[in-house]
N, C-alpha and C. Protein backbone atom coordinates (compact mmCIF):
# COMPACT_ATOMS: atom_id res chain seq x y z
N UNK A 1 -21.10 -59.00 -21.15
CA UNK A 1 -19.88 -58.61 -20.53
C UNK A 1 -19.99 -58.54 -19.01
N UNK A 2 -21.09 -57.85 -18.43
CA UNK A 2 -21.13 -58.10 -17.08
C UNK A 2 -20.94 -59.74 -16.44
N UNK A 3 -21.97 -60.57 -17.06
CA UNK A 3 -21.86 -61.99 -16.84
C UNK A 3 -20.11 -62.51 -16.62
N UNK A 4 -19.10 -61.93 -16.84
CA UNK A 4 -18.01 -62.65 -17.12
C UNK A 4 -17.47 -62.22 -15.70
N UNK A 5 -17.11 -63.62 -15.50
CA UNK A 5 -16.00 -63.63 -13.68
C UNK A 5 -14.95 -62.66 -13.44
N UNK A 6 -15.36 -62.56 -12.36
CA UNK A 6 -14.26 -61.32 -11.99
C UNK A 6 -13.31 -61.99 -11.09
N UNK A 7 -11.92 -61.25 -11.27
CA UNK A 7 -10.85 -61.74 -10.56
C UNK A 7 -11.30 -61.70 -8.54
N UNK A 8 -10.91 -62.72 -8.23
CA UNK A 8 -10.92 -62.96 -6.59
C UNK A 8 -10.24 -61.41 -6.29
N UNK A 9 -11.12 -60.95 -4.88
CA UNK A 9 -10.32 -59.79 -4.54
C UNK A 9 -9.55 -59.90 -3.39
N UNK A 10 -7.53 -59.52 -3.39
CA UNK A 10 -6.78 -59.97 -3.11
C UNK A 10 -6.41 -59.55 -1.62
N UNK A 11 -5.58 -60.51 -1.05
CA UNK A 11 -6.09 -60.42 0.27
C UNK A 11 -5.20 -59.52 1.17
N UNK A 12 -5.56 -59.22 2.52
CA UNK A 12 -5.43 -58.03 3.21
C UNK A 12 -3.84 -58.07 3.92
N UNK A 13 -3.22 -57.05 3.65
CA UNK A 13 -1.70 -57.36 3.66
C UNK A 13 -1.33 -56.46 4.48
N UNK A 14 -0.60 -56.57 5.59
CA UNK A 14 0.11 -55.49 6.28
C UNK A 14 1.31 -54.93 5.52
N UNK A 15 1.32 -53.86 5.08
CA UNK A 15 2.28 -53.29 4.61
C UNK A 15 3.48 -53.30 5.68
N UNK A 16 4.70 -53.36 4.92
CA UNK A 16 5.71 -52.87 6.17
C UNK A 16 7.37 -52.59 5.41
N UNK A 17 8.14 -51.91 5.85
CA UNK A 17 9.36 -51.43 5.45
C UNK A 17 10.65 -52.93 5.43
N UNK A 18 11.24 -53.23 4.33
CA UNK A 18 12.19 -54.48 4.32
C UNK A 18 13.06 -53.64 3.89
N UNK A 19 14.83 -53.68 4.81
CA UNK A 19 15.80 -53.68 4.60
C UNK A 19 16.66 -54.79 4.48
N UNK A 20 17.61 -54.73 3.82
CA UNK A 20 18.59 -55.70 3.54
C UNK A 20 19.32 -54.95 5.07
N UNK A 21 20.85 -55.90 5.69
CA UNK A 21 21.45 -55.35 6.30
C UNK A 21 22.49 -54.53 6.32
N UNK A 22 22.77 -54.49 5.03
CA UNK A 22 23.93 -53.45 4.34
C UNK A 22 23.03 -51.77 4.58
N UNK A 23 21.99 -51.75 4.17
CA UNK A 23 21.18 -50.77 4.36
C UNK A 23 21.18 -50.51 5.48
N UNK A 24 20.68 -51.22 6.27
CA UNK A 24 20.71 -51.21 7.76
C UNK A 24 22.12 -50.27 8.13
N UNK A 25 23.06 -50.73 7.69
CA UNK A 25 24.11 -50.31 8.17
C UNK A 25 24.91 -48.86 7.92
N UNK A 26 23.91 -48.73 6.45
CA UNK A 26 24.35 -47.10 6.24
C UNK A 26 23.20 -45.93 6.67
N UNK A 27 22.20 -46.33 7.03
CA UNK A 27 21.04 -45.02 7.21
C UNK A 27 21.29 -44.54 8.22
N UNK A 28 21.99 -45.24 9.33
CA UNK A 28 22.70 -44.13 10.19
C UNK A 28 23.51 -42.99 9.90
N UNK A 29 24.44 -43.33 8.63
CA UNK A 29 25.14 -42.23 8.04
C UNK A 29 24.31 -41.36 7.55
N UNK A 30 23.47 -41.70 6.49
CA UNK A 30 22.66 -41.03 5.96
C UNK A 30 22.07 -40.16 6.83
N UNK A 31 21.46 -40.33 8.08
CA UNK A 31 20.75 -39.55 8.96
C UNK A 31 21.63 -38.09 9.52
N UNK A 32 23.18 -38.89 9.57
CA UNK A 32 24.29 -38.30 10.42
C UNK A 32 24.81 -36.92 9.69
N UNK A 33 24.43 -36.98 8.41
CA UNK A 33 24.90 -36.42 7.72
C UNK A 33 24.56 -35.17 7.55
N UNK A 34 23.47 -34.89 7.68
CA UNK A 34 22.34 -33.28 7.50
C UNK A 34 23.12 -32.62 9.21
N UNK A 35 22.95 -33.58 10.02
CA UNK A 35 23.39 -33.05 11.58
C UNK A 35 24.68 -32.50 11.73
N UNK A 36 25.39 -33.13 10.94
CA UNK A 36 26.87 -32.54 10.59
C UNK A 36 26.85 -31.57 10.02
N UNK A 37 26.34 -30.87 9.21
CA UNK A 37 26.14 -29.74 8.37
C UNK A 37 25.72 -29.12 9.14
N UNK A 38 24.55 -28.97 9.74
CA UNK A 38 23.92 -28.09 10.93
C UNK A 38 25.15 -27.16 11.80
N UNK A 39 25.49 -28.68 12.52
CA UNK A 39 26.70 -28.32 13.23
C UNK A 39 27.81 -27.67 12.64
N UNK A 40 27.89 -27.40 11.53
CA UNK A 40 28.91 -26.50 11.13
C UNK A 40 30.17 -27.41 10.39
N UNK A 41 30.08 -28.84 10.79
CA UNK A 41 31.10 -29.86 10.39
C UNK A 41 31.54 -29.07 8.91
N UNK A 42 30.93 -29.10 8.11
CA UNK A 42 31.51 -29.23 6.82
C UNK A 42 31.89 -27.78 6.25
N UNK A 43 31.70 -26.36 7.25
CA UNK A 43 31.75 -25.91 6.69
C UNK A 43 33.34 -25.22 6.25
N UNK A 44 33.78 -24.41 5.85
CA UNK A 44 35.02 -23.86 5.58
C UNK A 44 35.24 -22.56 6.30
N UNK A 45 36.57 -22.67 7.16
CA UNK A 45 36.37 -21.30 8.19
C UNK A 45 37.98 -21.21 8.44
N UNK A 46 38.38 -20.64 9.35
CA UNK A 46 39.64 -20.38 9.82
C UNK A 46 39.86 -20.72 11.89
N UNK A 47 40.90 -20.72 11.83
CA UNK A 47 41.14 -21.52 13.04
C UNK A 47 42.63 -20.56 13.93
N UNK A 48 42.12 -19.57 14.37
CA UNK A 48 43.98 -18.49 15.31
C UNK A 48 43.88 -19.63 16.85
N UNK A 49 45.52 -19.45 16.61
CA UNK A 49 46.35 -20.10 17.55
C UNK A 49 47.50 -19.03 17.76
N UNK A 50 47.99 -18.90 19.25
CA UNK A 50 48.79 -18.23 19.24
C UNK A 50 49.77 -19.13 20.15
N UNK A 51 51.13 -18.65 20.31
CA UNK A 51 51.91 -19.11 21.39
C UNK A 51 53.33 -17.94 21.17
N UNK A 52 54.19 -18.44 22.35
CA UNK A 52 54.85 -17.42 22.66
C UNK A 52 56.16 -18.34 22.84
N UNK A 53 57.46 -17.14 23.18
CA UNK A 53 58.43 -17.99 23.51
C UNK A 53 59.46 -16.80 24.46
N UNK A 54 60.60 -16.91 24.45
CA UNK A 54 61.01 -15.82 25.87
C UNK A 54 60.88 -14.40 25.22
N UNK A 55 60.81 -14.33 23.54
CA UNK A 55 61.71 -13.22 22.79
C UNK A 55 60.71 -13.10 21.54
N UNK A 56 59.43 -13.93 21.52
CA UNK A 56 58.41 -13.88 20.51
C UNK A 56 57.24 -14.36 20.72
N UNK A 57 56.08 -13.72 20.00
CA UNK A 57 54.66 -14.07 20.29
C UNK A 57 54.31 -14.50 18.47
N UNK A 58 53.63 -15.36 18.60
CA UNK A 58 53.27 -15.71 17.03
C UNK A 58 52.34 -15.63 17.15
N UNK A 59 50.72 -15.26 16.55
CA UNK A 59 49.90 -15.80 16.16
C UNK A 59 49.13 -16.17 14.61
N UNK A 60 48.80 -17.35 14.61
CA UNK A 60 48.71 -18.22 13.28
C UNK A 60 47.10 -18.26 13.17
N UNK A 61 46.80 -17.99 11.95
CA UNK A 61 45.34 -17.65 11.35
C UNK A 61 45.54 -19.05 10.23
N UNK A 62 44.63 -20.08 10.33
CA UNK A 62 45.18 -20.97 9.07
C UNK A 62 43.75 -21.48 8.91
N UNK A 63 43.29 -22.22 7.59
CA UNK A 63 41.55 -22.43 7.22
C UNK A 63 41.80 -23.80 7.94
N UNK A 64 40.78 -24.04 8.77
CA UNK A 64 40.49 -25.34 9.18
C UNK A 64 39.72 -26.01 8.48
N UNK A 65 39.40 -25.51 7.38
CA UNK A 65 38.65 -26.69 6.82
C UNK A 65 38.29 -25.66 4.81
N UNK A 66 38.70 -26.43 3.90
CA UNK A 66 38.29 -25.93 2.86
C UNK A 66 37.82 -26.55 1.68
N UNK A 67 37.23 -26.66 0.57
CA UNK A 67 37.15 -27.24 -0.51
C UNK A 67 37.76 -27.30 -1.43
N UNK A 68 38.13 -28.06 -2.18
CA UNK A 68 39.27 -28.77 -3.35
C UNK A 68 38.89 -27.52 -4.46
N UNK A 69 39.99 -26.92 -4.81
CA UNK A 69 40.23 -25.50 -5.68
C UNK A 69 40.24 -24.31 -5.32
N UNK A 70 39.83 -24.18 -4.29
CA UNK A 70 39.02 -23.18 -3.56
C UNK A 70 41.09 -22.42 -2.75
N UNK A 71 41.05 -21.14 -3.56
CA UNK A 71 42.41 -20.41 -2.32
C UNK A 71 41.92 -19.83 -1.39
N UNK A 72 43.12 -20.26 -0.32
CA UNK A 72 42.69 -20.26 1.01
C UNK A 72 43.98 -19.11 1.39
N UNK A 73 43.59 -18.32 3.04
CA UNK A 73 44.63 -17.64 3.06
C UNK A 73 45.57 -18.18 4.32
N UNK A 74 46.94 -18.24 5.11
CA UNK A 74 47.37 -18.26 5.85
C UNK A 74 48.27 -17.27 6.75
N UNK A 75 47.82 -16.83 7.69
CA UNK A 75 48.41 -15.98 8.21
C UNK A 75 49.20 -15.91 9.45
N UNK A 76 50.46 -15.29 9.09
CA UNK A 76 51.52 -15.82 10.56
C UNK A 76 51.65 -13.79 11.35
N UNK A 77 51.76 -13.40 12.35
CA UNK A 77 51.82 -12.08 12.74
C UNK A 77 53.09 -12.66 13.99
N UNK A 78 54.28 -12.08 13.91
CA UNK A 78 55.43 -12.50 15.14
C UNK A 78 55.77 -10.85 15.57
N UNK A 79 55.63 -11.39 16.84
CA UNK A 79 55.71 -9.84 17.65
C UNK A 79 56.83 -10.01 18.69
N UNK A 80 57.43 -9.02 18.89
CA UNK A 80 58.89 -8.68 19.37
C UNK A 80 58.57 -8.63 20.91
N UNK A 81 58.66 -9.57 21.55
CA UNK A 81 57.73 -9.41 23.19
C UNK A 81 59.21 -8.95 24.70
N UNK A 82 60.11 -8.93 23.54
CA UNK A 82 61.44 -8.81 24.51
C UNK A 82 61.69 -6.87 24.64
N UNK A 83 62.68 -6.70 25.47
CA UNK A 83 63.38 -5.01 24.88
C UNK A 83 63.97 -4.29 24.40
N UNK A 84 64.91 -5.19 23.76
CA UNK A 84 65.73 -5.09 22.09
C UNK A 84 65.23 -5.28 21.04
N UNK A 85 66.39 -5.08 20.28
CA UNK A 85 65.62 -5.12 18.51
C UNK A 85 66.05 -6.69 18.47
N UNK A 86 65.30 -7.35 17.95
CA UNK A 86 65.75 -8.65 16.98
C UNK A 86 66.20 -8.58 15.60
N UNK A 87 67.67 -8.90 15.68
CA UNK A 87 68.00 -8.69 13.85
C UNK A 87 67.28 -9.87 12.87
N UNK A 88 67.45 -10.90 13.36
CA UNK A 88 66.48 -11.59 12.38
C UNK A 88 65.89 -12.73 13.17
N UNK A 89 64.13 -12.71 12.91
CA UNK A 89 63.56 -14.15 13.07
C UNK A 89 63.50 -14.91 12.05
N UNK A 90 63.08 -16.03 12.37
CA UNK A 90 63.26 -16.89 11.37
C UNK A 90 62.18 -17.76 11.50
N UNK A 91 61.46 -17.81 10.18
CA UNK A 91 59.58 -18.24 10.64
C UNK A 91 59.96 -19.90 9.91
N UNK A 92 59.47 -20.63 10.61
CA UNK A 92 60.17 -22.21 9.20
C UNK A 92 58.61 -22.96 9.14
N UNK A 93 57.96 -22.81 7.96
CA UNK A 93 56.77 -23.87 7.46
C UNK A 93 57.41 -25.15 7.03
N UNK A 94 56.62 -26.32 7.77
CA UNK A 94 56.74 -27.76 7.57
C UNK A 94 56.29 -27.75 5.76
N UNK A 95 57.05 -28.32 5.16
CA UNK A 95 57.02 -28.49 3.80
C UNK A 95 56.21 -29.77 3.57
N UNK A 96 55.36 -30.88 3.89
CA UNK A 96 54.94 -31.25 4.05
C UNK A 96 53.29 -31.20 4.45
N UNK A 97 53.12 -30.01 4.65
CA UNK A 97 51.73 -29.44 4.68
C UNK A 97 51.49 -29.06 3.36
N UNK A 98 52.35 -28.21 3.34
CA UNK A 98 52.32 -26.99 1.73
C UNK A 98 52.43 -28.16 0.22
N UNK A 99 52.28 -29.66 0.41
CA UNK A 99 52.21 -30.58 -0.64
C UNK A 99 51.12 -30.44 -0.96
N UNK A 100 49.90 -30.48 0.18
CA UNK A 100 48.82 -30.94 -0.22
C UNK A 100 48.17 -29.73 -0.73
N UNK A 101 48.55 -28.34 -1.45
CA UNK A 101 47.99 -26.97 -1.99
C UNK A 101 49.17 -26.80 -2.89
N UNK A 102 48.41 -26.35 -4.09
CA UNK A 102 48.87 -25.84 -5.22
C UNK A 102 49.14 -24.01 -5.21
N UNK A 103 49.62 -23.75 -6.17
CA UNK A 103 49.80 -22.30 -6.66
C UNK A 103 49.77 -21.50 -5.00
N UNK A 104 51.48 -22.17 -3.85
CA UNK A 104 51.51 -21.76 -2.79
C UNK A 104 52.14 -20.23 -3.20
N UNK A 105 52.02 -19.11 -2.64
CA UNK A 105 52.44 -17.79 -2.86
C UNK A 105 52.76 -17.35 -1.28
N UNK A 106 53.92 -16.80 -0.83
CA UNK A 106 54.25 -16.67 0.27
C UNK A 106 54.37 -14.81 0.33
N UNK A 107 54.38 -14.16 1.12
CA UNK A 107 54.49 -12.94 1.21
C UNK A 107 55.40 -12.11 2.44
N UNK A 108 56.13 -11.70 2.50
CA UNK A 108 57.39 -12.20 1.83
C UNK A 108 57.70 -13.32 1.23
N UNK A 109 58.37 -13.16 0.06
CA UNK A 109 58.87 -14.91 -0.49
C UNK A 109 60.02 -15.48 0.30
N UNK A 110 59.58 -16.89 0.70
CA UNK A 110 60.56 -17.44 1.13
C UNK A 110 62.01 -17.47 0.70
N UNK A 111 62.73 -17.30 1.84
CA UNK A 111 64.23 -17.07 1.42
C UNK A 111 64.77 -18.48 1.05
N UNK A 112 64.87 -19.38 1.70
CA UNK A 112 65.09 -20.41 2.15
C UNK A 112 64.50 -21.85 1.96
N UNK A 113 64.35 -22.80 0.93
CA UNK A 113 63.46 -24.08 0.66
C UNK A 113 64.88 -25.13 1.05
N UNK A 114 64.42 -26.02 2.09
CA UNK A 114 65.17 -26.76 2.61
C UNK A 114 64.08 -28.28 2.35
N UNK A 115 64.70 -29.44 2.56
CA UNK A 115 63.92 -31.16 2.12
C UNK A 115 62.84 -31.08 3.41
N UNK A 116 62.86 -29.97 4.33
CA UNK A 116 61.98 -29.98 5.31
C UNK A 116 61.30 -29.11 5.34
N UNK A 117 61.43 -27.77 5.19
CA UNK A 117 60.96 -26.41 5.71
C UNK A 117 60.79 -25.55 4.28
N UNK A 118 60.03 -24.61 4.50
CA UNK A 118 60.05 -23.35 3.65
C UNK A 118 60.79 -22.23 4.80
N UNK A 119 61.54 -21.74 4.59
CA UNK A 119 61.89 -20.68 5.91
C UNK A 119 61.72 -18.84 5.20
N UNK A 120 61.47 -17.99 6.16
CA UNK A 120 61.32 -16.69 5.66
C UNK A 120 61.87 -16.20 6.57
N UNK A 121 62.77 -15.38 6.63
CA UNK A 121 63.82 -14.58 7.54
C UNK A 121 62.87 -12.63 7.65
N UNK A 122 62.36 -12.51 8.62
CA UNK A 122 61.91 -10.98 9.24
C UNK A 122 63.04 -10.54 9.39
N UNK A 123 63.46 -9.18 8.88
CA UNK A 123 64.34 -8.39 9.10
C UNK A 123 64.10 -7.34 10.36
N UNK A 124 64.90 -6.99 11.37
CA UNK A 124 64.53 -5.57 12.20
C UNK A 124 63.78 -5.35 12.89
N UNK A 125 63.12 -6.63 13.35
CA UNK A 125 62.33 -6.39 14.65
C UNK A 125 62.42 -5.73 16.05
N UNK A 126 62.08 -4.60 15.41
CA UNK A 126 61.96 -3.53 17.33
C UNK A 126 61.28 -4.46 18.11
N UNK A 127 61.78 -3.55 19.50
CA UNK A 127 60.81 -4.27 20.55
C UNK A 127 59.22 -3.84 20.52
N UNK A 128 58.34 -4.41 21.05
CA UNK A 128 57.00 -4.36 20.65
C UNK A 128 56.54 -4.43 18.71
N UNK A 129 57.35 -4.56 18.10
CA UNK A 129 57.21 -4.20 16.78
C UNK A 129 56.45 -5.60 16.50
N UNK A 130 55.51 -5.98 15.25
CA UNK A 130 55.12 -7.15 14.87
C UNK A 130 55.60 -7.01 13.09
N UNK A 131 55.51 -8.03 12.98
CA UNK A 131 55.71 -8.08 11.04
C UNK A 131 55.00 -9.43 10.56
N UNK A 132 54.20 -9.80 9.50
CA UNK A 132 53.01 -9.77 9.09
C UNK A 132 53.56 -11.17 7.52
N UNK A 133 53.42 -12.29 7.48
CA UNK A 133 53.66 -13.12 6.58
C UNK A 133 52.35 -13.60 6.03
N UNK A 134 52.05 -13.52 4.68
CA UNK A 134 50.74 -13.66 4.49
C UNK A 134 51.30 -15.11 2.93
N UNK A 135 50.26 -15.83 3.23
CA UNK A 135 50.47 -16.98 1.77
C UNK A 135 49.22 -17.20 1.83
N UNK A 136 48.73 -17.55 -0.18
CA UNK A 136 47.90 -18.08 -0.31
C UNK A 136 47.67 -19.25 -0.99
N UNK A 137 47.02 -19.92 -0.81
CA UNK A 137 46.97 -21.73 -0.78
C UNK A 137 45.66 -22.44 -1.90
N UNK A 138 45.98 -23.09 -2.76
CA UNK A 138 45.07 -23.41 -3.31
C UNK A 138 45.22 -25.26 -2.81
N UNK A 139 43.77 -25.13 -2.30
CA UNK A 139 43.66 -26.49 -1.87
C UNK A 139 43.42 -27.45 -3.23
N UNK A 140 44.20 -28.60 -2.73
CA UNK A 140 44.44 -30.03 -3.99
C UNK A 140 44.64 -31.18 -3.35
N UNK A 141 44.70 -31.48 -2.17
CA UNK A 141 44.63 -33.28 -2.03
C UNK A 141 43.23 -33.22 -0.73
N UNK A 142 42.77 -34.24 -1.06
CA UNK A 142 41.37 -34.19 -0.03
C UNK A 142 42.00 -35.02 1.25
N UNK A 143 41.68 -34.56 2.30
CA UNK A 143 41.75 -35.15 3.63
C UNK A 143 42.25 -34.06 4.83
N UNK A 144 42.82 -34.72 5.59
CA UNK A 144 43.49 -34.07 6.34
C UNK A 144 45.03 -33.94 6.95
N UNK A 145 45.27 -32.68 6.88
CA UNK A 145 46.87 -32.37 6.74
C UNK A 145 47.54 -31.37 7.70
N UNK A 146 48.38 -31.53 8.40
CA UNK A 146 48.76 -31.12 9.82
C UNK A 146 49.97 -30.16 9.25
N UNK A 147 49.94 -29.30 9.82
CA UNK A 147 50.93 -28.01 9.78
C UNK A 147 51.56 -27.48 11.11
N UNK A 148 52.65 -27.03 10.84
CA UNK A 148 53.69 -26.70 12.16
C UNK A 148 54.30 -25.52 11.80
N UNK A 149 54.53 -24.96 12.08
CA UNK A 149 54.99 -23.77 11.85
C UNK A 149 55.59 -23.31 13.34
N UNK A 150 57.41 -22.61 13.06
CA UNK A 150 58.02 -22.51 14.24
C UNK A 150 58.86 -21.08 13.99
N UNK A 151 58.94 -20.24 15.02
CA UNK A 151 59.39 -18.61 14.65
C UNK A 151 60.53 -18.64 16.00
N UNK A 152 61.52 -18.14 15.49
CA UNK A 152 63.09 -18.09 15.99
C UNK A 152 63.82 -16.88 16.44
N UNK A 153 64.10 -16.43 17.15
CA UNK A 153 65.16 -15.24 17.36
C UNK A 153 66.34 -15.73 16.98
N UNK A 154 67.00 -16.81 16.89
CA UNK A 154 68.46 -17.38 17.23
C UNK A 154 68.51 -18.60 17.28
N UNK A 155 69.35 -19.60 16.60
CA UNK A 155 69.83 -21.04 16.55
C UNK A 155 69.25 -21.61 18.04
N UNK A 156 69.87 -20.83 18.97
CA UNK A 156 69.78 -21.31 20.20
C UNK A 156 68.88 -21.47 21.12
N UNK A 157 67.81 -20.31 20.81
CA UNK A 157 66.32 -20.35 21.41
C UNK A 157 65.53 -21.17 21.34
N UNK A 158 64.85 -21.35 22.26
CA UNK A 158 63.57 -22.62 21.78
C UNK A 158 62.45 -22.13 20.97
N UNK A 159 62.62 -22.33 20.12
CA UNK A 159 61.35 -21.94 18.94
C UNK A 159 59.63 -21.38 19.91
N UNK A 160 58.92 -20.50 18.82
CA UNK A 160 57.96 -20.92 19.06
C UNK A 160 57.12 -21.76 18.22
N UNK A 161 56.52 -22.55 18.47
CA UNK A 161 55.83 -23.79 17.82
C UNK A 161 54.11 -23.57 17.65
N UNK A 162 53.77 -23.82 16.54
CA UNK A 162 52.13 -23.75 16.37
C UNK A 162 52.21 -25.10 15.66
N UNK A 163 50.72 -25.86 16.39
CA UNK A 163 50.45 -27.05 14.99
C UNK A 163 49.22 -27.07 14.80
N UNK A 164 48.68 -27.58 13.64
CA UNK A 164 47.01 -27.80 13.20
C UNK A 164 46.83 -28.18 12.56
N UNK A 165 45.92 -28.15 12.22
CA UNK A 165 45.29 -29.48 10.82
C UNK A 165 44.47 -28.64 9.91
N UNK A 166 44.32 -28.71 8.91
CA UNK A 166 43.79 -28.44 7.50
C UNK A 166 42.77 -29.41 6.85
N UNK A 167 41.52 -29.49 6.74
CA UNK A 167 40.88 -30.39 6.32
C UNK A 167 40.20 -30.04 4.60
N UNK A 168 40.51 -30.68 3.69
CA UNK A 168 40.19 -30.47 2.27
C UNK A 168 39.11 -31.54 2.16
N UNK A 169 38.08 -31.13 1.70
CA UNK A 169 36.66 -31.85 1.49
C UNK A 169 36.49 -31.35 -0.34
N UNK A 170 35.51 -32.51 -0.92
CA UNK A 170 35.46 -32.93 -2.69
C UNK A 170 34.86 -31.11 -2.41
């Protein structure tokens, strides 16, 4: 058995890494991806915006970013910045945001569902007084979805206006 030929021993090869270029073209993502997380990209948080107008101050608490099932909360606070009472504001959500979330619950319930708006009418706003609209949102379409939301003393006033985006990730 020793006597019997042994195979040639095979010859000296530089090892080295072969990509196709499709590959090539995604390991940048792949790399990009952990760095995004780091950075906070993906995670789920909330996002206040405020603005004002001659006769109201809004500020809007809304999730900038959430996961598919997951309820989210939104919060509107309108404060009486004039020196009268306001008999009624009038808060109007873009209906078009509120598609992309299920099982929406408004607090106060909306008075008002128009082909555009959800609207909720504040009763009795003293001066300095604030009053407090709370909804909760179950996220259901993945991407990203822009919200407006506008708070009123009167037909005639210029609104105050908030806008933002909502991002739903798998």
């Amino acid at each position: 058995m020793s006597d019997a030929p042994q195979p040639p021993k095979p010859p000296e090869m530089q090892r080295r890494m072969q990509f196709y270029p499709i590959q090539l073209i995604g390991m940048p993502f792949i790399f990009l991806i952990p760095v995004l997380a780091i950075l906070g990209v993906f995670d789920t948080g909330t996002k206040t915006v405020e603005t004002s107008n001659s006769s109201l101050e809004m500020l809007v608490e809304y999730p900038r970013s959430c996961r598919y099932k997951n309820v989210v909360l939104l919060e509107v606070f309108v404060t009486n910045t004039s020196s009268e009472a306001i008999p009624t504001v009038t808060v109007s959500y873009d209906r078009e945001y509120f598609e992309s979330f299920s099982e929406t619950a408004f607090m106060p319930s909306e008075e008002t569902v128009t082909q555009d708006a959800y609207e909720i009418e504040l009763q009795d706003l003293k001066a300095g007084d604030t009053q407090y609209i709370q909804t909760h949102l179950r996220c259901e379409a993945y991407g990203q979805h822009e919200l407006r939301i506008e708070a009123a003393a009167s037909e005639t006033e210029e609104p105050a206006t908030i806008t933002g985006s909502t991002i739903i990730f798998p």
